[in-house]
C-alpha atoms as a PDB file:
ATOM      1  CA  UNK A   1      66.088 -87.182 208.610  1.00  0.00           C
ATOM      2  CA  UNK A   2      63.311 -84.987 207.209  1.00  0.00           C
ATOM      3  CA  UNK A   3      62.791 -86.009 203.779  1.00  0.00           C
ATOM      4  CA  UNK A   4      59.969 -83.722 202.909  1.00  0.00           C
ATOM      5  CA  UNK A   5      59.504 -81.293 199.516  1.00  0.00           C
ATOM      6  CA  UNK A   6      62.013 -78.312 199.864  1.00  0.00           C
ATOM      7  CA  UNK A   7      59.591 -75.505 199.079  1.00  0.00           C
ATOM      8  CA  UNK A   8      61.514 -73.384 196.788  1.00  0.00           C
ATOM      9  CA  UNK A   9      59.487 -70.117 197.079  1.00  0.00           C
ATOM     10  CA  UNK A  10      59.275 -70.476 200.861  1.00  0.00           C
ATOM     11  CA  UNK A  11      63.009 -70.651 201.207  1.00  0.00           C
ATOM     12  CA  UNK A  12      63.473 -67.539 198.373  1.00  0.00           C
ATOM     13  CA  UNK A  13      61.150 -65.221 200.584  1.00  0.00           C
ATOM     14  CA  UNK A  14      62.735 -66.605 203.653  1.00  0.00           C
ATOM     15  CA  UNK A  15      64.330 -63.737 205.872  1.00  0.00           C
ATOM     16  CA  UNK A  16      67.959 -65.492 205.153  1.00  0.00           C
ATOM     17  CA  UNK A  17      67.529 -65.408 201.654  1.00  0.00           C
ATOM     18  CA  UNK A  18      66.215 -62.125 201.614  1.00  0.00           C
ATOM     19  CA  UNK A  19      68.908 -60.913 203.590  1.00  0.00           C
ATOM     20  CA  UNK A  20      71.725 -62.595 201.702  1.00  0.00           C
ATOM     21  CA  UNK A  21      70.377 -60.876 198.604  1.00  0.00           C
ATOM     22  CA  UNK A  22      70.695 -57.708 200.170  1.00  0.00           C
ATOM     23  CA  UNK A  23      74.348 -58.244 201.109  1.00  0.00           C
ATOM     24  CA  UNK A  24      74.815 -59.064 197.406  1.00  0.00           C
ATOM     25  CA  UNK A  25      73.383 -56.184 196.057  1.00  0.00           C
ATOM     26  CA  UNK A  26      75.292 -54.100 198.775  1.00  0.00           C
ATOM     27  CA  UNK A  27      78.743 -55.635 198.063  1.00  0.00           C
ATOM     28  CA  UNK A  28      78.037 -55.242 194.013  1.00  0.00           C
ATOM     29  CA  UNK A  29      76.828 -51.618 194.691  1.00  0.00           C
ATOM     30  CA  UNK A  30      80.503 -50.804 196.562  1.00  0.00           C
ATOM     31  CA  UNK A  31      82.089 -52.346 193.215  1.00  0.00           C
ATOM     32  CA  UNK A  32      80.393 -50.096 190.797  1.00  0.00           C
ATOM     33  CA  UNK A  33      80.267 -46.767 192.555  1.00  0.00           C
ATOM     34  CA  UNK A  34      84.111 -47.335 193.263  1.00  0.00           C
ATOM     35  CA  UNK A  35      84.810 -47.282 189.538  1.00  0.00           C
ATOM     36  CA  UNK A  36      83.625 -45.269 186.238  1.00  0.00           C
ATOM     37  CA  UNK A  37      79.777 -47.438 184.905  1.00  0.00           C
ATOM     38  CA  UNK A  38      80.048 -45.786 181.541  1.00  0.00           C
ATOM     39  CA  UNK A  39      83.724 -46.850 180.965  1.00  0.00           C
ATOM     40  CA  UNK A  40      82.750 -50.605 182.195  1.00  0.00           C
ATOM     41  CA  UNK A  41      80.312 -50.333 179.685  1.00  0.00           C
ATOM     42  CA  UNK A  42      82.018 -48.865 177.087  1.00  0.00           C
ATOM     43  CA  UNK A  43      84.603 -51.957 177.472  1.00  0.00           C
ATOM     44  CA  UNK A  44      81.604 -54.404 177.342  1.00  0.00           C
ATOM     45  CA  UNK A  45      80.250 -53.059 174.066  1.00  0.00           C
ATOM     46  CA  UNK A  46      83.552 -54.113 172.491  1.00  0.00           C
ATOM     47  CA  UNK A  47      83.479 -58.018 173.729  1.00  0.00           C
ATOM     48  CA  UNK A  48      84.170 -59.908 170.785  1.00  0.00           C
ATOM     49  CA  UNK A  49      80.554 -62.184 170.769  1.00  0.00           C
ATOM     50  CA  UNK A  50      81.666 -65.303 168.795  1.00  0.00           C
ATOM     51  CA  UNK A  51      84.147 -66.043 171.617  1.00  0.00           C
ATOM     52  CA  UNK A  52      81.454 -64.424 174.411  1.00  0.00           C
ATOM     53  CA  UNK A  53      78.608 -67.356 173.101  1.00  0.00           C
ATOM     54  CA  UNK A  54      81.620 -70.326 172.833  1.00  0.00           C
ATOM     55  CA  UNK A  55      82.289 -69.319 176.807  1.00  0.00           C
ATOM     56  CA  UNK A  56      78.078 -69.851 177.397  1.00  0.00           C
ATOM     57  CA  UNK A  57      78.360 -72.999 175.885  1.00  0.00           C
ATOM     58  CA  UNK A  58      81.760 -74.171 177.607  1.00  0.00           C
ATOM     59  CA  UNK A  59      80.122 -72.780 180.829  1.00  0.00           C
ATOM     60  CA  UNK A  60      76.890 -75.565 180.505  1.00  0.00           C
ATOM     61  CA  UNK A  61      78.344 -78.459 178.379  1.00  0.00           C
ATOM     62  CA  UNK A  62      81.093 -77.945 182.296  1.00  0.00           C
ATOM     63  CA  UNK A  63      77.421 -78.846 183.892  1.00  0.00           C
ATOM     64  CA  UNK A  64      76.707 -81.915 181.772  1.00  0.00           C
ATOM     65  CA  UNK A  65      79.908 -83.745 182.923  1.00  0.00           C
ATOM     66  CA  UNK A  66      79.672 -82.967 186.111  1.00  0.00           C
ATOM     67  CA  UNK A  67      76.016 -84.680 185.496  1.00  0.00           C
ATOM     68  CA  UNK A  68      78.234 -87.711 183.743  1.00  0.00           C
ATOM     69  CA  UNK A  69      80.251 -87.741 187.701  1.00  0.00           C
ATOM     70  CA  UNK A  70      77.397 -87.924 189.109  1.00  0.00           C
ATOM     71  CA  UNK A  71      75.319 -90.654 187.543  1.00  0.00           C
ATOM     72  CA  UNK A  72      78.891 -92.384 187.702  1.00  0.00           C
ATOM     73  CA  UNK A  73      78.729 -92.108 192.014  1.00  0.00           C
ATOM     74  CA  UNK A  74      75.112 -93.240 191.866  1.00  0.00           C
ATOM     75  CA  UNK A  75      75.411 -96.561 189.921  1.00  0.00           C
ATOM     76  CA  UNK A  76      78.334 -97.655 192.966  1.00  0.00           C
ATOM     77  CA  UNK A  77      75.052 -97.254 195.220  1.00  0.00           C
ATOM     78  CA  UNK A  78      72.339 -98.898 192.635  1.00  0.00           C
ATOM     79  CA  UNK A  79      70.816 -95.869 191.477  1.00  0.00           C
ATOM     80  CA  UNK A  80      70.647 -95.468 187.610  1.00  0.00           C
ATOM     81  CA  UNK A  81      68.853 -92.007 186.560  1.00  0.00           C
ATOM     82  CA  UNK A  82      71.039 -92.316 183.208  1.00  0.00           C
ATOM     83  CA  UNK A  83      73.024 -89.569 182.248  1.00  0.00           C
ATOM     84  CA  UNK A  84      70.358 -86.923 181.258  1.00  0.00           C
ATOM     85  CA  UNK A  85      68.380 -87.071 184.436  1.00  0.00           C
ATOM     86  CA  UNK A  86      71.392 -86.784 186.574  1.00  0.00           C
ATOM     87  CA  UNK A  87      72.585 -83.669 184.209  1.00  0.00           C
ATOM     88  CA  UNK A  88      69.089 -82.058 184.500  1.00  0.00           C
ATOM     89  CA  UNK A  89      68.670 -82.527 188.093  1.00  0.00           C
ATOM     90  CA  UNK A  90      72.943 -81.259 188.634  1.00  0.00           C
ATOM     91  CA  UNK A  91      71.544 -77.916 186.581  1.00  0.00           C
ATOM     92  CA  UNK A  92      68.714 -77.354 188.524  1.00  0.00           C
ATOM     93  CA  UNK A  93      70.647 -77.750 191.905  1.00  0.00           C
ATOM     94  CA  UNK A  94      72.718 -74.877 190.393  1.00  0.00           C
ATOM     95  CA  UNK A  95      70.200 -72.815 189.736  1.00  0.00           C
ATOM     96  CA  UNK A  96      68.342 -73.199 193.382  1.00  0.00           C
ATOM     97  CA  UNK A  97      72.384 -72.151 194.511  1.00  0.00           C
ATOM     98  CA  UNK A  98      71.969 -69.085 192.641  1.00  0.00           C
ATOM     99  CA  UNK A  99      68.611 -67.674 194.672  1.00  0.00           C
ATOM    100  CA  UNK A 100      69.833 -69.562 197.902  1.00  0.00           C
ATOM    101  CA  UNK A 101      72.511 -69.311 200.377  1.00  0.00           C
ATOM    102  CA  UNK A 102      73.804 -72.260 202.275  1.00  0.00           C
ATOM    103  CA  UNK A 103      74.479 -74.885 198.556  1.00  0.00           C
ATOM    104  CA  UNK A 104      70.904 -75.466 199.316  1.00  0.00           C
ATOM    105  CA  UNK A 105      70.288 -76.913 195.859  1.00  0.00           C
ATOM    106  CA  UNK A 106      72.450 -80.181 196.730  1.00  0.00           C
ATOM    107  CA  UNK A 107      69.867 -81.094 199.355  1.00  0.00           C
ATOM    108  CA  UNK A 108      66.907 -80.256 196.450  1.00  0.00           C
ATOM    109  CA  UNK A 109      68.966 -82.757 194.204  1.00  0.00           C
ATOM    110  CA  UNK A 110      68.517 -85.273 196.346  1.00  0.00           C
ATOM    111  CA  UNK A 111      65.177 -84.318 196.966  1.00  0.00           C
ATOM    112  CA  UNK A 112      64.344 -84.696 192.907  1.00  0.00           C
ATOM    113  CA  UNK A 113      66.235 -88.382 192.987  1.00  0.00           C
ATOM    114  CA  UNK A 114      64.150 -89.879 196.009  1.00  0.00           C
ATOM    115  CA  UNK A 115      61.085 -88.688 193.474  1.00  0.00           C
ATOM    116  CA  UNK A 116      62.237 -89.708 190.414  1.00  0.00           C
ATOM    117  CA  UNK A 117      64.201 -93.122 191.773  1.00  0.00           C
ATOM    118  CA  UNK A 118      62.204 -93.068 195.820  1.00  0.00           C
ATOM    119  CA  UNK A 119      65.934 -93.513 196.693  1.00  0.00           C
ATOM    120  CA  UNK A 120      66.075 -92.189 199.902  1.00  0.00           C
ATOM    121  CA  UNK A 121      68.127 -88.649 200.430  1.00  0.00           C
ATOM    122  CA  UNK A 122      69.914 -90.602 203.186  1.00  0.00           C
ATOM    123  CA  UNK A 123      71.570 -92.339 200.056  1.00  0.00           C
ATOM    124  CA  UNK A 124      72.054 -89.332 197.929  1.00  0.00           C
ATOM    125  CA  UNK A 125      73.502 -87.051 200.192  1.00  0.00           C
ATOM    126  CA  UNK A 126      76.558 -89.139 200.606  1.00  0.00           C
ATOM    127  CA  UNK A 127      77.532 -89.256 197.061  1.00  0.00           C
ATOM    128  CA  UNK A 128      76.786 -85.348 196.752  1.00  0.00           C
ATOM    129  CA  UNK A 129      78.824 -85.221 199.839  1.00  0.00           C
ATOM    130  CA  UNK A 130      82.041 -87.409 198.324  1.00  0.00           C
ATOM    131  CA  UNK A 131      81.819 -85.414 194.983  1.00  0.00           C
ATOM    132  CA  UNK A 132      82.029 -81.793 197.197  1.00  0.00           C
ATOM    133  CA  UNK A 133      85.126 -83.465 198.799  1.00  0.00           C
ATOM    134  CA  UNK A 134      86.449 -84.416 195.511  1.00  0.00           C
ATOM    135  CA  UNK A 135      85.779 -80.618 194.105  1.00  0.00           C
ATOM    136  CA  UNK A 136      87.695 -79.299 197.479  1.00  0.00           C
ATOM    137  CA  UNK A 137      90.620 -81.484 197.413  1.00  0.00           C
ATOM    138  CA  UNK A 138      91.411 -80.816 193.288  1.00  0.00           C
ATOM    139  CA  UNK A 139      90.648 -76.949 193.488  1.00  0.00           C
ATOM    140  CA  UNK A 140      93.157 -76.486 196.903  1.00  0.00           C
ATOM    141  CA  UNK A 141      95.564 -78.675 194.714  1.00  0.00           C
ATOM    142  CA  UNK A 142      95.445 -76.791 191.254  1.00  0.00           C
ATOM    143  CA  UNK A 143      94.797 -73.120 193.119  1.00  0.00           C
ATOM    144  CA  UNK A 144      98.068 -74.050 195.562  1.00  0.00           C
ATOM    145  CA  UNK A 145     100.034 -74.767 191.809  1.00  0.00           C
ATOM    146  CA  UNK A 146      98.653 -71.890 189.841  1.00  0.00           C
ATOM    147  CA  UNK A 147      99.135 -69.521 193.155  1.00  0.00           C
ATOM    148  CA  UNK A 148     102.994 -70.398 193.186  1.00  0.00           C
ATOM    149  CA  UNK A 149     103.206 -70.509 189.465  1.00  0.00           C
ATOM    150  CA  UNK A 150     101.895 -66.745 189.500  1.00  0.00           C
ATOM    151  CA  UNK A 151     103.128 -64.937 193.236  1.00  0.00           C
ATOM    152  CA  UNK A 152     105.901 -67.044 193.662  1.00  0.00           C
ATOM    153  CA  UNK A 153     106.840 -66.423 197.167  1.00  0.00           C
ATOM    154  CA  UNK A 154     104.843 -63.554 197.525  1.00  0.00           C
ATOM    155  CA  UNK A 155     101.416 -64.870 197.501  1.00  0.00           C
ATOM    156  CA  UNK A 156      99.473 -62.283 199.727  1.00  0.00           C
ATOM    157  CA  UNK A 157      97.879 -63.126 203.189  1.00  0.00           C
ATOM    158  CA  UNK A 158      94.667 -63.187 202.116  1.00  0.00           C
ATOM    159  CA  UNK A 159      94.790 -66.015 199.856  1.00  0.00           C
ATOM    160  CA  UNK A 160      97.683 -67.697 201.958  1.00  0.00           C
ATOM    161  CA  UNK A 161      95.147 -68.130 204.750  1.00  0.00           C
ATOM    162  CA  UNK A 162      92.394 -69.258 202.727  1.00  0.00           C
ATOM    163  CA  UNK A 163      94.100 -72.142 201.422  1.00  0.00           C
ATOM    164  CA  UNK A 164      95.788 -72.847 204.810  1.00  0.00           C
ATOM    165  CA  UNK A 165      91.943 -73.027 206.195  1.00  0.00           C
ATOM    166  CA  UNK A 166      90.648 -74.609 203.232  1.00  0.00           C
ATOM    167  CA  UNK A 167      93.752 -77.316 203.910  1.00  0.00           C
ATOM    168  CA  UNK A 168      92.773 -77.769 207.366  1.00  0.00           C
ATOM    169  CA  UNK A 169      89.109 -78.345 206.762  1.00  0.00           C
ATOM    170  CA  UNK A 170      89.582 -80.897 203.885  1.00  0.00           C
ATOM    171  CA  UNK A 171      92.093 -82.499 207.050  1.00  0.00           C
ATOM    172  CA  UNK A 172      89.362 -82.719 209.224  1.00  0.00           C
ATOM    173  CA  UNK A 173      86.791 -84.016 206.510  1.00  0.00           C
ATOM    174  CA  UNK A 174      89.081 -86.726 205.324  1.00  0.00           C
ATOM    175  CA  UNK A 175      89.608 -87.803 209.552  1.00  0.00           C
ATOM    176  CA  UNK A 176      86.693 -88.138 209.961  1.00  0.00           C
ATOM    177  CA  UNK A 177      85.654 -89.863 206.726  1.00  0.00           C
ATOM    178  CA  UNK A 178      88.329 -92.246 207.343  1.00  0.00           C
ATOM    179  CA  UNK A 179      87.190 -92.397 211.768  1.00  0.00           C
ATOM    180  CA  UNK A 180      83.702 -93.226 210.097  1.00  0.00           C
ATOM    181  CA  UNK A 181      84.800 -96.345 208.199  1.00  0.00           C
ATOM    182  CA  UNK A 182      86.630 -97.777 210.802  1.00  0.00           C
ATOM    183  CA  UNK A 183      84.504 -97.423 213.558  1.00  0.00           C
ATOM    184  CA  UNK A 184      81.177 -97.982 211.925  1.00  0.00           C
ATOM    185  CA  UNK A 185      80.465-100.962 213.884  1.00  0.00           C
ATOM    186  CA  UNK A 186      80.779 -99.073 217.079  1.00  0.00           C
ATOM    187  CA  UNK A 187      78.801 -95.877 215.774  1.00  0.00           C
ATOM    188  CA  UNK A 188      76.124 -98.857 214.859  1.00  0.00           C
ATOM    189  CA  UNK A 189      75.592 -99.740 218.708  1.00  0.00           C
ATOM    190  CA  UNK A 190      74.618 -96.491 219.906  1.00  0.00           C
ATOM    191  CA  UNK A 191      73.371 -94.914 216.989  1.00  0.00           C
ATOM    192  CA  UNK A 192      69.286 -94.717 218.316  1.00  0.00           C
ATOM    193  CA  UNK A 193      67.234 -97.308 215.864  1.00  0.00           C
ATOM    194  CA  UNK A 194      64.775 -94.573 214.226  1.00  0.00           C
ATOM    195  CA  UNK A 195      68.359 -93.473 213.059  1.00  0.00           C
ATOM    196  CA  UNK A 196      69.916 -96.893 211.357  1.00  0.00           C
ATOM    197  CA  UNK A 197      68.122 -96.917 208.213  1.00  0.00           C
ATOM    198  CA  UNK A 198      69.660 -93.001 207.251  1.00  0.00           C
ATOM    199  CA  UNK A 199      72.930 -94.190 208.990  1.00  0.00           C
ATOM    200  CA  UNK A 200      73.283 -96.929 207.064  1.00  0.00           C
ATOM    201  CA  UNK A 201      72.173 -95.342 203.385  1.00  0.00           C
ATOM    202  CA  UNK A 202      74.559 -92.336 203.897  1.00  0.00           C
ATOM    203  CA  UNK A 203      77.819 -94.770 204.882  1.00  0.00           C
ATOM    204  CA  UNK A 204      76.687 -97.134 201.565  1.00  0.00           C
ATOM    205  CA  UNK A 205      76.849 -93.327 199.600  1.00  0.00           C
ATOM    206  CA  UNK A 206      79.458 -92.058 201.624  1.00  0.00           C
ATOM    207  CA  UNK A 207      81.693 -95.235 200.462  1.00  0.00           C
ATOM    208  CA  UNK A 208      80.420 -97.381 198.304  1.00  0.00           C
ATOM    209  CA  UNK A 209      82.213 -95.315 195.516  1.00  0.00           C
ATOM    210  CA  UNK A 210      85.906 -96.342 196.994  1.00  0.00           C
ATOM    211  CA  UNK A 211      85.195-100.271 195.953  1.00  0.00           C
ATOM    212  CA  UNK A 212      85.874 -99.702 192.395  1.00  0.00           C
ATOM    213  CA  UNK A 213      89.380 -97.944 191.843  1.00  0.00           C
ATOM    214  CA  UNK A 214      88.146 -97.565 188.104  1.00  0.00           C
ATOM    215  CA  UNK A 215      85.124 -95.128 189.760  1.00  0.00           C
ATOM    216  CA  UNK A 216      87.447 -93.602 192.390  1.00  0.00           C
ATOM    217  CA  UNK A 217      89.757 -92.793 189.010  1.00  0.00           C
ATOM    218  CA  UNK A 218      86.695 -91.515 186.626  1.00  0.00           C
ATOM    219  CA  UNK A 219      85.476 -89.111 189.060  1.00  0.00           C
ATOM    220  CA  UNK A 220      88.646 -87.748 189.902  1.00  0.00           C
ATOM    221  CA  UNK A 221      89.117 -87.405 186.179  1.00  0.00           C
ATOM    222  CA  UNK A 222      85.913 -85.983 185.596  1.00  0.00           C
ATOM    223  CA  UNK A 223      86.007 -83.201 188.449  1.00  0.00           C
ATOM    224  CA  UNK A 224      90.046 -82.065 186.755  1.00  0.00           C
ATOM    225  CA  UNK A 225      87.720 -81.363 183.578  1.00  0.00           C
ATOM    226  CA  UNK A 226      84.607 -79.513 184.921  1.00  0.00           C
ATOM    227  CA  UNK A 227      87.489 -77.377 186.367  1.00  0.00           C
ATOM    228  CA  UNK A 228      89.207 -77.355 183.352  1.00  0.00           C
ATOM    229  CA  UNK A 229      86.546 -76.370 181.363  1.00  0.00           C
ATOM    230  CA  UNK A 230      85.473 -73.737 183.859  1.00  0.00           C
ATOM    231  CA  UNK A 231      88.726 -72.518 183.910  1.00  0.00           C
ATOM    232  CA  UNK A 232      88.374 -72.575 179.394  1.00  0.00           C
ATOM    233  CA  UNK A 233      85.057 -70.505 180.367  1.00  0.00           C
ATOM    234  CA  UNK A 234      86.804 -67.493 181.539  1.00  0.00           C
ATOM    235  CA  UNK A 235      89.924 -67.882 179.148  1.00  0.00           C
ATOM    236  CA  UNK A 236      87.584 -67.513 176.728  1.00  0.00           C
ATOM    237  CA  UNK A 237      85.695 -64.359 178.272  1.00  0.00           C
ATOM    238  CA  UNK A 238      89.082 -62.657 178.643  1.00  0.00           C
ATOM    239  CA  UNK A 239      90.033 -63.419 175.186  1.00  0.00           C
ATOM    240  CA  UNK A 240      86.362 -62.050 174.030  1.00  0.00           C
ATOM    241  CA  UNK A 241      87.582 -58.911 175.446  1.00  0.00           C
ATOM    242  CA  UNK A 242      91.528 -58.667 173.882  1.00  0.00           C
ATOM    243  CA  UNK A 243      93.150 -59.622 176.860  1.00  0.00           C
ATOM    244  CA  UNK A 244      95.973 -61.299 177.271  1.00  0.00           C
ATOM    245  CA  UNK A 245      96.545 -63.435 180.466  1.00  0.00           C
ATOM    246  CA  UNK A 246      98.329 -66.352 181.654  1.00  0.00           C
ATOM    247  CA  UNK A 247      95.948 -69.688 181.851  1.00  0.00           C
ATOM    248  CA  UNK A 248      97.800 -70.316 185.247  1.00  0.00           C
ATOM    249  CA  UNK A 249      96.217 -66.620 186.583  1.00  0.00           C
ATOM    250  CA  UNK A 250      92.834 -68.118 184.735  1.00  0.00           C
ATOM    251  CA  UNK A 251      93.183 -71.099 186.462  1.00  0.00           C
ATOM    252  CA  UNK A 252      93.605 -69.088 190.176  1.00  0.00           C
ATOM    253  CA  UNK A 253      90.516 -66.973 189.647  1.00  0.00           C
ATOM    254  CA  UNK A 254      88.441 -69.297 188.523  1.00  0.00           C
ATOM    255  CA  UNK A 255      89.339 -71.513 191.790  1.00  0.00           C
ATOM    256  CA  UNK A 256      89.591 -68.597 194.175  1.00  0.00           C
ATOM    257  CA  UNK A 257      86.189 -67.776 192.808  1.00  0.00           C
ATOM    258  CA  UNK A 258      84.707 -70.807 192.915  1.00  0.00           C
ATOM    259  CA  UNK A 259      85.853 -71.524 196.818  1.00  0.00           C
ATOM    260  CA  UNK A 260      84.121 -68.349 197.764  1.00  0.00           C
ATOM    261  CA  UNK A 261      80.804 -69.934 196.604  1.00  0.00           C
ATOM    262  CA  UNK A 262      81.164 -72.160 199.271  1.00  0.00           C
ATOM    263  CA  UNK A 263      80.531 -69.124 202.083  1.00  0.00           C
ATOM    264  CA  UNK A 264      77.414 -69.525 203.177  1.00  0.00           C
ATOM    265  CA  UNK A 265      76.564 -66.055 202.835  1.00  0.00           C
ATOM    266  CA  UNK A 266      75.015 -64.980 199.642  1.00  0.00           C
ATOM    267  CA  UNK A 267      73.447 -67.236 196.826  1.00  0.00           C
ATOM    268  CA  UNK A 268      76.321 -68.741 194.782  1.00  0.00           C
ATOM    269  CA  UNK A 269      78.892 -66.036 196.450  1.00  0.00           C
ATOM    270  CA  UNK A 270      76.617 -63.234 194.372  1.00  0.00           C
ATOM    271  CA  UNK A 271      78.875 -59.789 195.391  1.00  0.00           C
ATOM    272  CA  UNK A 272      81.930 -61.738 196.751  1.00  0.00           C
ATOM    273  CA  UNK A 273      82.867 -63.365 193.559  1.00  0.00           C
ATOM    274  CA  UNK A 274      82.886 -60.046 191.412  1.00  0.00           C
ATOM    275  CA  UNK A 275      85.377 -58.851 194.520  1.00  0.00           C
ATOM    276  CA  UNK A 276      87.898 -61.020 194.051  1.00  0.00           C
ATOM    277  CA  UNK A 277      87.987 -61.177 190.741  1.00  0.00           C
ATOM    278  CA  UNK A 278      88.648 -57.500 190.477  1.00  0.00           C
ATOM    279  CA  UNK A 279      91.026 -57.913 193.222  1.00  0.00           C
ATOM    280  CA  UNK A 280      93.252 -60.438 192.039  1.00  0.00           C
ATOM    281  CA  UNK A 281      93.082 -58.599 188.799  1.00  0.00           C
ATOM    282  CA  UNK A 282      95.288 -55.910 190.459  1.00  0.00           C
ATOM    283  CA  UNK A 283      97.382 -57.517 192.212  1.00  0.00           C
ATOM    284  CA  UNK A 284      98.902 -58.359 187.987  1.00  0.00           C
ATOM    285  CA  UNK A 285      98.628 -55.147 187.413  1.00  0.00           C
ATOM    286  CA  UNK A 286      94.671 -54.655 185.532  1.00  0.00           C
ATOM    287  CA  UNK A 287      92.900 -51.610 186.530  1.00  0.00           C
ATOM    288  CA  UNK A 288      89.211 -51.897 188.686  1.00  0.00           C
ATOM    289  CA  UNK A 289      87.931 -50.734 185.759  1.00  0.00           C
ATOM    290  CA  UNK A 290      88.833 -53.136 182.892  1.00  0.00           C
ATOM    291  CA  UNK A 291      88.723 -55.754 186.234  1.00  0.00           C
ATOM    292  CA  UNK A 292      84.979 -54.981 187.014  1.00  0.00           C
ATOM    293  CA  UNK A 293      83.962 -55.821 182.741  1.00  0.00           C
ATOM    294  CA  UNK A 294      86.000 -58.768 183.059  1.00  0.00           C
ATOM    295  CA  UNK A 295      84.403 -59.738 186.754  1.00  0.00           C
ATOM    296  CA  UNK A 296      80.733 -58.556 185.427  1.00  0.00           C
ATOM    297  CA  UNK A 297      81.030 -60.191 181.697  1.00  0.00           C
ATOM    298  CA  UNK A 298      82.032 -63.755 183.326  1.00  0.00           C
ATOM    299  CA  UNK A 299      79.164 -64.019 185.774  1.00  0.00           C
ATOM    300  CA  UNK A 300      76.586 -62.673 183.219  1.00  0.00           C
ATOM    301  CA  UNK A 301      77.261 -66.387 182.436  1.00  0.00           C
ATOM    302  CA  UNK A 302      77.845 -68.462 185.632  1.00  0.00           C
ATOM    303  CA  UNK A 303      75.257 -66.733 187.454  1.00  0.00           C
ATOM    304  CA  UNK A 304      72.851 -64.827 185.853  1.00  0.00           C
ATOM    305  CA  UNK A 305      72.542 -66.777 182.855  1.00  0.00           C
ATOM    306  CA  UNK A 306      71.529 -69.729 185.516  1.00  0.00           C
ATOM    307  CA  UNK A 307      68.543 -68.120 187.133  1.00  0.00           C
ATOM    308  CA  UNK A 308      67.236 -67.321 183.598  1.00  0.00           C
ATOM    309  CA  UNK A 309      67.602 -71.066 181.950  1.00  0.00           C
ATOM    310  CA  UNK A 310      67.088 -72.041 185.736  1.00  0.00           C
ATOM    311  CA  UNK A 311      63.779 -70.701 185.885  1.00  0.00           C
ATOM    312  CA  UNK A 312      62.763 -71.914 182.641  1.00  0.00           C
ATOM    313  CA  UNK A 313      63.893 -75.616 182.638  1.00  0.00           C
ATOM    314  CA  UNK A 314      62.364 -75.245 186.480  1.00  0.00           C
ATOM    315  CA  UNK A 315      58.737 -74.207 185.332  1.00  0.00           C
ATOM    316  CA  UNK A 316      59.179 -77.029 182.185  1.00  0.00           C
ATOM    317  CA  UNK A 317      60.760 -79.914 184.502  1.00  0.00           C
ATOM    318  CA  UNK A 318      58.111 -82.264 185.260  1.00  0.00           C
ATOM    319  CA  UNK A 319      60.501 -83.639 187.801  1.00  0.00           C
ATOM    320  CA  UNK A 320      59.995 -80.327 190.014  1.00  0.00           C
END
């Protein structure tokens, strides 16, 4: 496994990055022109700031315990950055996700560990692995509920078939977590020996954390509230701009959202996200244009409000 410095400007001028930026743009360009600018503005000016700055801060203190989950995995595998490490290195990992496709900044997490702790990223990588699985599994849960809750029978295709794919991948994860644990012993003979050491680090962080049913419980507890307080994020956007809306349609978007920043395609689903927040907007009955503010106000905060304290705590971080 190659284990060397992930060059961040390399990978930000890189012809994928570049080009997954321009699909952004394009998708966010197809948004605005379909809708009146000045009245999207006009709705902006009118955002009620108290509630606009108590979203920010719901947005990052959602970071810090998803830091707390984090540090939580590591100690079941000996690592102990402490809780403000872990937190700084989870933020940072965001913000590389927000100028790279691909969730790029989980493998740059691990990189900072192995130089802060020399833990191999063989060892990280399996607990960043279990904690995506854990995000997966609760957001096609709670978007299932809050789909139901809010369509009833008449969820449209669209989403129906996301969650049935999104259903059938976590299947095929948990298999083959579960086909890795019991045949370890067999994967061991004919794994090839320049291989054991990485084989062997990623199964002790791909399962160490199932020993303790106190950890397994914690970090299932811990992922409900970064979604929760996601969720609170945009409640509290909406609210900043007088509307009134269900927290189980709060709930949806957030989640819908959030599983489209798993494509692979743009940098923290930049373009796609705005999309379907406008779109599931209408389909309760809120115009594109109110839709758009909404869309536009939110990830001011979850993404663009990244790449500036990104960049900062980046060029400050003496563990970059």
């Amino acid at each position: 496994m190659n284990e060397e410095k992930p060059r961040i400007s390399a990978l930000l001028l890189s012809k994928k990055t570049v080009f997954s930026f321009i699909l952004s743009f394009s998708i966010l360009y197809l948004l605005v022109s379909s809708i009146d600018i000045d009245a999207v503005v006009d709705i902006a000016k009118e955002t009620d700031m108290f509630l606009y700055v108590a979203a920010f801060i719901m947005h990052y203190l959602s970071i810090v315990v998803r830091g707390v989950r984090w540090n939580k995995l590591l100690q079941t595998i000996n690592i102990q950055p402490g809780v403000a490490i872990a937190t700084e290195m989870v933020f940072l990992s965001w913000f590389v996700n927000c100028i790279v496709p691909a969730k790029l900044g989980d493998v740059y997490r691990s990189y900072l560990l192995k130089k802060e702790n020399s833990a191999p990223i063989s060892v990280s990588i399996g607990s960043i692995f279990i904690e995506r699985v854990c995000d997966i599994a609760i957001l096609l849960v709670l978007l299932t509920l809050s789909g139901l809750l809010i369509f009833r029978k008449n969820m449209p295709v669209q989403i129906s078939e996301a969650l049935e794919i999104g259903y059938i991948l976590l299947t095929i994860v948990v298999i083959g977590l579960v086909a890795l644990w019991i045949f370890k012993d067999r994967l061991l003979m004919i794994v090839p020996d320049r291989f054991l050491f990485h084989f062997n680090n990623l199964h002790n962080g791909l399962y160490n954390s199932f020993s303790d049913g106190s950890t397994i419980l914690l970090v299932i507890t811990l992922t409900a509230l970064a979604w929760a307080m996601e969720a609170a994020r945009f409640f509290l956007v909406t609210r900043a701009l007088g509307l009134e809306i269900g927290f189980e349609i709060i709930i949806f978007i957030v989640l819908a959202a959030s599983l489209l920043t798993a494509i692979p395609l743009t940098p923290a689903g930049l373009g796609a996200v705005e999309v379907s927040i406008v779109f599931i907007l209408s389909t309760i009955g809120i115009d594109a244009t109110l839709g758009t503010s909404l869309a536009l106000l939110d990830r001011l905060i979850s993404y663009w409000s990244m790449l500036v304290t990104g960049s900062i705590a980046y060029m400050l971080s003496d563990r970059t």
